[in-house]
C-alpha atoms as a PDB file:
ATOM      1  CA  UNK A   1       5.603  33.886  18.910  1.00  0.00           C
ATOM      2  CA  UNK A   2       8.087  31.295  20.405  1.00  0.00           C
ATOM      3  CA  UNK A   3       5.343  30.019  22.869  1.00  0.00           C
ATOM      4  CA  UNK A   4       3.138  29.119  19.913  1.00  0.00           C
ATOM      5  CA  UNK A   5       6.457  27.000  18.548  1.00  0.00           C
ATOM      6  CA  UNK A   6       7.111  25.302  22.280  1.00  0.00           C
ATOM      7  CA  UNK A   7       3.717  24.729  22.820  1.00  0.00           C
ATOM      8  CA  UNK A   8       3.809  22.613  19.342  1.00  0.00           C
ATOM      9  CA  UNK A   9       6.951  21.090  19.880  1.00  0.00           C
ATOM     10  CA  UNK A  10       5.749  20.003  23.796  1.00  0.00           C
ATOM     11  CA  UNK A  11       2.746  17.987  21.889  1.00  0.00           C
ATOM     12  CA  UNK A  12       4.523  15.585  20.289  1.00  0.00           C
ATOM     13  CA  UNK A  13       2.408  12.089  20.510  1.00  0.00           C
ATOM     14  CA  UNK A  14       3.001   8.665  19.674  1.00  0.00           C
ATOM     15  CA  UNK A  15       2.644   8.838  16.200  1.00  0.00           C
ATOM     16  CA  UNK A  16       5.334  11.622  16.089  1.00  0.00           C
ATOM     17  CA  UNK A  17       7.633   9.481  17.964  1.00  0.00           C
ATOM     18  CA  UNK A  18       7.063   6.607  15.879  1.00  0.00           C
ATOM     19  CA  UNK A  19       7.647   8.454  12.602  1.00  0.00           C
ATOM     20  CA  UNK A  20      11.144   9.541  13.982  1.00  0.00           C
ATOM     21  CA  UNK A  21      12.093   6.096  14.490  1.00  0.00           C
ATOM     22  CA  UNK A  22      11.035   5.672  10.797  1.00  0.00           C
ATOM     23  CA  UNK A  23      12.877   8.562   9.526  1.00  0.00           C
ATOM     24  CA  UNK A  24      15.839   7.328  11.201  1.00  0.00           C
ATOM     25  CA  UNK A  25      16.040   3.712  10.310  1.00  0.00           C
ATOM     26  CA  UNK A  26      14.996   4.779   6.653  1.00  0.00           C
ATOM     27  CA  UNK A  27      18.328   7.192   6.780  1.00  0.00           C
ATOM     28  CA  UNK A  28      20.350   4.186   8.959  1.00  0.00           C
ATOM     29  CA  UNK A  29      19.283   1.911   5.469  1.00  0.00           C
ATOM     30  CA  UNK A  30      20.157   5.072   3.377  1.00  0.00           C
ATOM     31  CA  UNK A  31      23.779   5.692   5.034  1.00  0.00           C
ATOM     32  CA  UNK A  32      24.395   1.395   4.685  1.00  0.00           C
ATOM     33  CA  UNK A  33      23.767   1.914   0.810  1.00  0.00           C
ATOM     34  CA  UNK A  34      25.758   4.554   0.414  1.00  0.00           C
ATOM     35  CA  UNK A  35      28.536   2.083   2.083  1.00  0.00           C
ATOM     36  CA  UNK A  36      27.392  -0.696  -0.705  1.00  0.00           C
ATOM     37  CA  UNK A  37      27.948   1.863  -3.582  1.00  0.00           C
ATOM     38  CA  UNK A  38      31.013   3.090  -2.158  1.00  0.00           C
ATOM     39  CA  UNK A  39      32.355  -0.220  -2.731  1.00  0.00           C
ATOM     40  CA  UNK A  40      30.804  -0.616  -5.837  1.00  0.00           C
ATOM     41  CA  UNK A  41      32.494   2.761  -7.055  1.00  0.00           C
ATOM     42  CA  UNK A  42      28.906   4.099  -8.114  1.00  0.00           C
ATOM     43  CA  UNK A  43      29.491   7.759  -7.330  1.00  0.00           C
ATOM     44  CA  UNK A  44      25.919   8.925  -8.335  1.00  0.00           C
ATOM     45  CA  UNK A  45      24.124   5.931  -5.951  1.00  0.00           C
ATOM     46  CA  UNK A  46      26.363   7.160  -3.461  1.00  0.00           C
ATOM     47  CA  UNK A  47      25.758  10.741  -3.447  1.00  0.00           C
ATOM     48  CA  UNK A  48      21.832  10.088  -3.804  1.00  0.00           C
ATOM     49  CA  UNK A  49      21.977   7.787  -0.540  1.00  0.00           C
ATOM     50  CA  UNK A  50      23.938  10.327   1.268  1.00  0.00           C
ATOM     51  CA  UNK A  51      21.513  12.966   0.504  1.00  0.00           C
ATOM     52  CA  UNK A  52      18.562  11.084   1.213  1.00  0.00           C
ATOM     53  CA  UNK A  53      20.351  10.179   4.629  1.00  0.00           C
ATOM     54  CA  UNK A  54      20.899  13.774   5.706  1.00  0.00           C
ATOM     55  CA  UNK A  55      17.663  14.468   4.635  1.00  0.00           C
ATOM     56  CA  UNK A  56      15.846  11.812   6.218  1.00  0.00           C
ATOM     57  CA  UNK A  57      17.285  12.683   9.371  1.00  0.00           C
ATOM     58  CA  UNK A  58      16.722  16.166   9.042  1.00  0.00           C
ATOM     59  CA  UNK A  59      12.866  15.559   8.753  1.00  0.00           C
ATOM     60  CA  UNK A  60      12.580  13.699  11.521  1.00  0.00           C
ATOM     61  CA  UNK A  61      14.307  15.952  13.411  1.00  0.00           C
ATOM     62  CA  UNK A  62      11.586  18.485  11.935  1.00  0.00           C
ATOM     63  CA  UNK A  63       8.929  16.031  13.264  1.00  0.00           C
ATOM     64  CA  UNK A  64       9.265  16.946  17.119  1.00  0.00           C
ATOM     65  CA  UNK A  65      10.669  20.512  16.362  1.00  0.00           C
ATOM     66  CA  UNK A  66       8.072  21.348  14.025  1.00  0.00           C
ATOM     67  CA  UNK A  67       9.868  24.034  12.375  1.00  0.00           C
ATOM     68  CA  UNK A  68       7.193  25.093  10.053  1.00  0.00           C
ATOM     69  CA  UNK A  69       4.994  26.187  13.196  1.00  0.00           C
ATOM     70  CA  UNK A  70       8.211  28.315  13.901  1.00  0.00           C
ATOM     71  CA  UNK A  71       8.195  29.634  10.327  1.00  0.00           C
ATOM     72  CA  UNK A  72       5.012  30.123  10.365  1.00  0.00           C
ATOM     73  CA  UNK A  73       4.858  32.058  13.786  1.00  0.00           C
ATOM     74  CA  UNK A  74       8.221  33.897  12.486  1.00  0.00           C
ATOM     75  CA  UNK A  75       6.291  35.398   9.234  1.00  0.00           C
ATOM     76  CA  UNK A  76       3.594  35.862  10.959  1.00  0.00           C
ATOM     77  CA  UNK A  77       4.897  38.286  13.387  1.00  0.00           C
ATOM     78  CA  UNK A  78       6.588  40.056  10.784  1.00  0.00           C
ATOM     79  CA  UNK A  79       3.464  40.515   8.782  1.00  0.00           C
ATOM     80  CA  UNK A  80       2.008  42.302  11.793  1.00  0.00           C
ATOM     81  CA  UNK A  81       4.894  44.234  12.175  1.00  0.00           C
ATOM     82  CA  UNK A  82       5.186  45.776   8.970  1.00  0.00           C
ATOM     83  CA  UNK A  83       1.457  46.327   8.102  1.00  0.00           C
ATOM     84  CA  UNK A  84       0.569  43.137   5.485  1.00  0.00           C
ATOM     85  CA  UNK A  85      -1.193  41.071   7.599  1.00  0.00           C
ATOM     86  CA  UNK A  86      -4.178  40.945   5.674  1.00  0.00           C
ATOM     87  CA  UNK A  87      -2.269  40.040   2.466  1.00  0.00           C
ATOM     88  CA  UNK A  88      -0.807  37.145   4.032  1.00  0.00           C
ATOM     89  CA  UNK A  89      -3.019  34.639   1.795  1.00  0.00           C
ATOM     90  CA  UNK A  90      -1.821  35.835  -1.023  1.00  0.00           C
ATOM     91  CA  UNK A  91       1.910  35.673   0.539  1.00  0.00           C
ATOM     92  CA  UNK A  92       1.042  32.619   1.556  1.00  0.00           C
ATOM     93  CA  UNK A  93      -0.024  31.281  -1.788  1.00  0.00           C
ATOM     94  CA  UNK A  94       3.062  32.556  -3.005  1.00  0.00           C
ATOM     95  CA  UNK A  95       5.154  30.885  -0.658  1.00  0.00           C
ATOM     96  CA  UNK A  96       3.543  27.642  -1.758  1.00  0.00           C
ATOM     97  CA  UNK A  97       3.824  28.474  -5.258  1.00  0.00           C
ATOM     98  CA  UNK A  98       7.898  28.686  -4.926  1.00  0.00           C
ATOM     99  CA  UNK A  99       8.119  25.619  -2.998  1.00  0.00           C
ATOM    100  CA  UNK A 100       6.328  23.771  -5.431  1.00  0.00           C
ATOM    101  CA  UNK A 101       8.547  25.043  -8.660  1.00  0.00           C
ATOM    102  CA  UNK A 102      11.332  24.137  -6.112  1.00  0.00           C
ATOM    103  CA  UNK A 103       9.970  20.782  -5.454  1.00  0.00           C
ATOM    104  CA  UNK A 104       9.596  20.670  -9.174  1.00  0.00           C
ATOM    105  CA  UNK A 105      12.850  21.901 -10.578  1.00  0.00           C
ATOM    106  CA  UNK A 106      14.792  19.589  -7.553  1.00  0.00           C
ATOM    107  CA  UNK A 107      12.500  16.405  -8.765  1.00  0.00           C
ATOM    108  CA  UNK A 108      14.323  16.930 -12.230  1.00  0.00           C
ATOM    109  CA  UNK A 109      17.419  17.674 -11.012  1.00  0.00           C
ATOM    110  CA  UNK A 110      17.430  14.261  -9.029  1.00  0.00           C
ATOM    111  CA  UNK A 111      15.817  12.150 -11.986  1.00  0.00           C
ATOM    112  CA  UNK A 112      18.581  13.195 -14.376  1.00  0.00           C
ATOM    113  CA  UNK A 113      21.281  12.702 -11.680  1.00  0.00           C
ATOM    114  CA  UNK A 114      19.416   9.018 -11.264  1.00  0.00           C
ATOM    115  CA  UNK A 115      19.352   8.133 -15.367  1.00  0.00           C
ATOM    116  CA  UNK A 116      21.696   5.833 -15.102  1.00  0.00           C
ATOM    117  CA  UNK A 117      21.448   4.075 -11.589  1.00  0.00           C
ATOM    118  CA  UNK A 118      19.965   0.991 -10.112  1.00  0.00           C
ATOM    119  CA  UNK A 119      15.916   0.672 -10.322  1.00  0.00           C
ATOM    120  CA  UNK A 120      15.946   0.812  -6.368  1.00  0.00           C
ATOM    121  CA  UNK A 121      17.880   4.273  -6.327  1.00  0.00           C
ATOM    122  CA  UNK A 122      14.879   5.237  -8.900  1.00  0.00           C
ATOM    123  CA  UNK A 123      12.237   3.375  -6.221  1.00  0.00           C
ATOM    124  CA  UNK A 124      13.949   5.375  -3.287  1.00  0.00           C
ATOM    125  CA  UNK A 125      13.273   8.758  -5.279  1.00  0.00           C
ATOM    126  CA  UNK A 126       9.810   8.353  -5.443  1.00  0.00           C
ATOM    127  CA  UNK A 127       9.751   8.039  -2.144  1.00  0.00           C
ATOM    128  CA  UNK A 128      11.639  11.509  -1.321  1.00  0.00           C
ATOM    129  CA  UNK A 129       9.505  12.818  -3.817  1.00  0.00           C
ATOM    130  CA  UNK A 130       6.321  11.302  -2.043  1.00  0.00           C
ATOM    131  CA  UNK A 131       7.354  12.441   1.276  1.00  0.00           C
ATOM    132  CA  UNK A 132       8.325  16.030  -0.694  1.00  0.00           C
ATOM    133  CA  UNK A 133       5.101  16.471  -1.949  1.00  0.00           C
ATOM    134  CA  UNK A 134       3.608  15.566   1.558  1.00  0.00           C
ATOM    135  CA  UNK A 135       5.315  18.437   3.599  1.00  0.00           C
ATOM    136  CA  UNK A 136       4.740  21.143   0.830  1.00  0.00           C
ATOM    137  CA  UNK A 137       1.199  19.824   1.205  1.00  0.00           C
ATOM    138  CA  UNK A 138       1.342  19.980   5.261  1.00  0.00           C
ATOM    139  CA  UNK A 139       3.258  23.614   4.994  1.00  0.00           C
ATOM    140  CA  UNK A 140       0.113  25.103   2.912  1.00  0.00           C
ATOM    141  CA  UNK A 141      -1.955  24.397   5.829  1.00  0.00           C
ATOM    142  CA  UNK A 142      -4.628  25.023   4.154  1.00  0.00           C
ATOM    143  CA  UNK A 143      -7.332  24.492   6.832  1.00  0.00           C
ATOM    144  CA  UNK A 144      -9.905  22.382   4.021  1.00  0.00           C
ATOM    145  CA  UNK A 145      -6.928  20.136   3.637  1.00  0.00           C
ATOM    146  CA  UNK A 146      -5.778  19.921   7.242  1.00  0.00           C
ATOM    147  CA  UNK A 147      -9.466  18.697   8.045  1.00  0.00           C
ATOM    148  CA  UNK A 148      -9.191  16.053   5.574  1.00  0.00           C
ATOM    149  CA  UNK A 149      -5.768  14.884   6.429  1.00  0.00           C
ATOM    150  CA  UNK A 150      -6.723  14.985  10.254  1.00  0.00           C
ATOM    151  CA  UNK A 151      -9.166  12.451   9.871  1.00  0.00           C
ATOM    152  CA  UNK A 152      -8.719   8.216  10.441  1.00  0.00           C
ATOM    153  CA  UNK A 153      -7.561   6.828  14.335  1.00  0.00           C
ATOM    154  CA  UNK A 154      -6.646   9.335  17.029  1.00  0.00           C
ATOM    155  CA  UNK A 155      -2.901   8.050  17.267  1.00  0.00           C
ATOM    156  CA  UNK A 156      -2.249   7.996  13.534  1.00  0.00           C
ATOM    157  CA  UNK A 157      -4.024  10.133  11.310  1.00  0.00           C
ATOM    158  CA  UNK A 158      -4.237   9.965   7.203  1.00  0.00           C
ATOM    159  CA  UNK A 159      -1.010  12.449   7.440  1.00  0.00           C
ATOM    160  CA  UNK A 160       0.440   9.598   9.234  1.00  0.00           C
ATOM    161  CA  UNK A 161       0.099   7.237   7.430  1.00  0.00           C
ATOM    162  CA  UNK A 162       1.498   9.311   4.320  1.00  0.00           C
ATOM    163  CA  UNK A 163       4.328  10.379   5.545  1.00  0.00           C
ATOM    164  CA  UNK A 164       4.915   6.978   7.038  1.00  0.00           C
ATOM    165  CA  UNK A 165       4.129   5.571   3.555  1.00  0.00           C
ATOM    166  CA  UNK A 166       6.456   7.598   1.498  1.00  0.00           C
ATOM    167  CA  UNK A 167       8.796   6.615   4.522  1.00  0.00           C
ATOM    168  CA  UNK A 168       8.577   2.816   3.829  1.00  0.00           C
ATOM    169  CA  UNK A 169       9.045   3.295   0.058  1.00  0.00           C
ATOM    170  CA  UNK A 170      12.659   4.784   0.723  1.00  0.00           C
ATOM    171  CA  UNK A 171      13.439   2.433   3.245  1.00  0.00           C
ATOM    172  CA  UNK A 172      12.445  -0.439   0.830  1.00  0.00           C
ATOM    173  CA  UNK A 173      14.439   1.183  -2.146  1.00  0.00           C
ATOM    174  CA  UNK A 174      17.291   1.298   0.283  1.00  0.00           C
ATOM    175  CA  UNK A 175      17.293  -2.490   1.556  1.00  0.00           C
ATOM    176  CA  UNK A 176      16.690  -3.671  -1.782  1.00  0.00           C
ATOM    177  CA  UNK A 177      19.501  -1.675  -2.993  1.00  0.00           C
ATOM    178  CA  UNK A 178      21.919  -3.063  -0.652  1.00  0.00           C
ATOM    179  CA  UNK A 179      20.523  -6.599  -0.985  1.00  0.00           C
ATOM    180  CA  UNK A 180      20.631  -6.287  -4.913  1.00  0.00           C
ATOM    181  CA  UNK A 181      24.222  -5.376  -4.610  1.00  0.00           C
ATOM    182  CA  UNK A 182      25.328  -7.583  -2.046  1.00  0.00           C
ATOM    183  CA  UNK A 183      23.838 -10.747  -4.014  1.00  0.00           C
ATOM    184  CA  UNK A 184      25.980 -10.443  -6.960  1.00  0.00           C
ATOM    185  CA  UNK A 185      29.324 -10.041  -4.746  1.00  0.00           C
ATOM    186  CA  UNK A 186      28.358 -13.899  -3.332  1.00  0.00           C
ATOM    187  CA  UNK A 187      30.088 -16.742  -4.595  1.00  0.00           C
ATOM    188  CA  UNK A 188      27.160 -18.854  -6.742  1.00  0.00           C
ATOM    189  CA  UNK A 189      27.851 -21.925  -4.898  1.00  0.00           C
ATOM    190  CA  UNK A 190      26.034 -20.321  -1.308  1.00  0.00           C
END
């Protein structure tokens, strides 16, 4: 069981690597407007920059561990174990079906905590809701979808490119956030 998670974590290529570095200069832009709406005293930009921060960083982290092989390899273990293996589609299905109500019920939870802020905060969301949607997508695994997702250049495939997509439209969010804010502290003669 862990040797399936090593081995998966041990294959990390360039495109893995390169999403990292996205993930973390997307959370580096995320933690410098949390700074800008600290000064601004916008509590609810704040909080929404911190969270995206902690949760940019904690994906790619995710990207070389690959901690849904290890969840996967975990459950399905235990579904040998205790006699269900051959119910595991429909546990499976499931499974998906809760993250997506989750994905759901957090997407409304984070619009109505974002009424009121700056259109970049709003920008950034659909971003974290992009990228959401793209690892409840990637923990189906459905094999159909892996197959189409697997396709485009060897170093980055189509799920490169949307992850790294949904990446860049948090990252923008967060630099035009910070530029939007810093623009109106500026004296008008500069």
């Amino acid at each position: 069981m862990l040797s399936e998670w090593q081995l998966a974590v041990a294959k990390a290529d360039l495109a893995d690597w390169v999403t990292v570095v996205a993930y973390l200069l997307a959370a580096a832009a995320c933690v410098r407007a949390s700074n800008y709406a600290w000064i601004k005293r916008r509590t609810r930009d704040r909080m929404f920059w911190q969270i995206a921060s902690v949760l940019l960083v904690f994906l790619g982290a995710n990207e070389l561990l690959d901690l849904q092989a290890l969840l996967t390899a975990v459950g399905r273990e235990y579904a040998k174990t205790n006699g269900w293996y051959g119910q595991h589609r429909r546990v499976q299905y499931v499974f998906v079906l809760a993250l997506g109500v989750a994905a759901v019920v957090a997407g409304i939870v984070m619009l109505w905590l974002t009424r009121r802020t700056d259109a970049s905060v709003r920008l950034a969301l659909i971003g974290l809701v992009f990228i959401g949607l793209f690892v409840l997508l990637r923990a189906a695994s459905f094999h159909h979808l892996d197959e189409l997702l697997g396709g485009g250049a060897p170093e980055f495939t189509w799920r490169s490119v949307l992850e790294m997509l949904g990446i860049l439209i948090m990252a923008v969010g967060a630099t035009a956030y910070t530029r939007k804010r810093r623009s109106k502290t500026l004296p008008a003669n500069l």
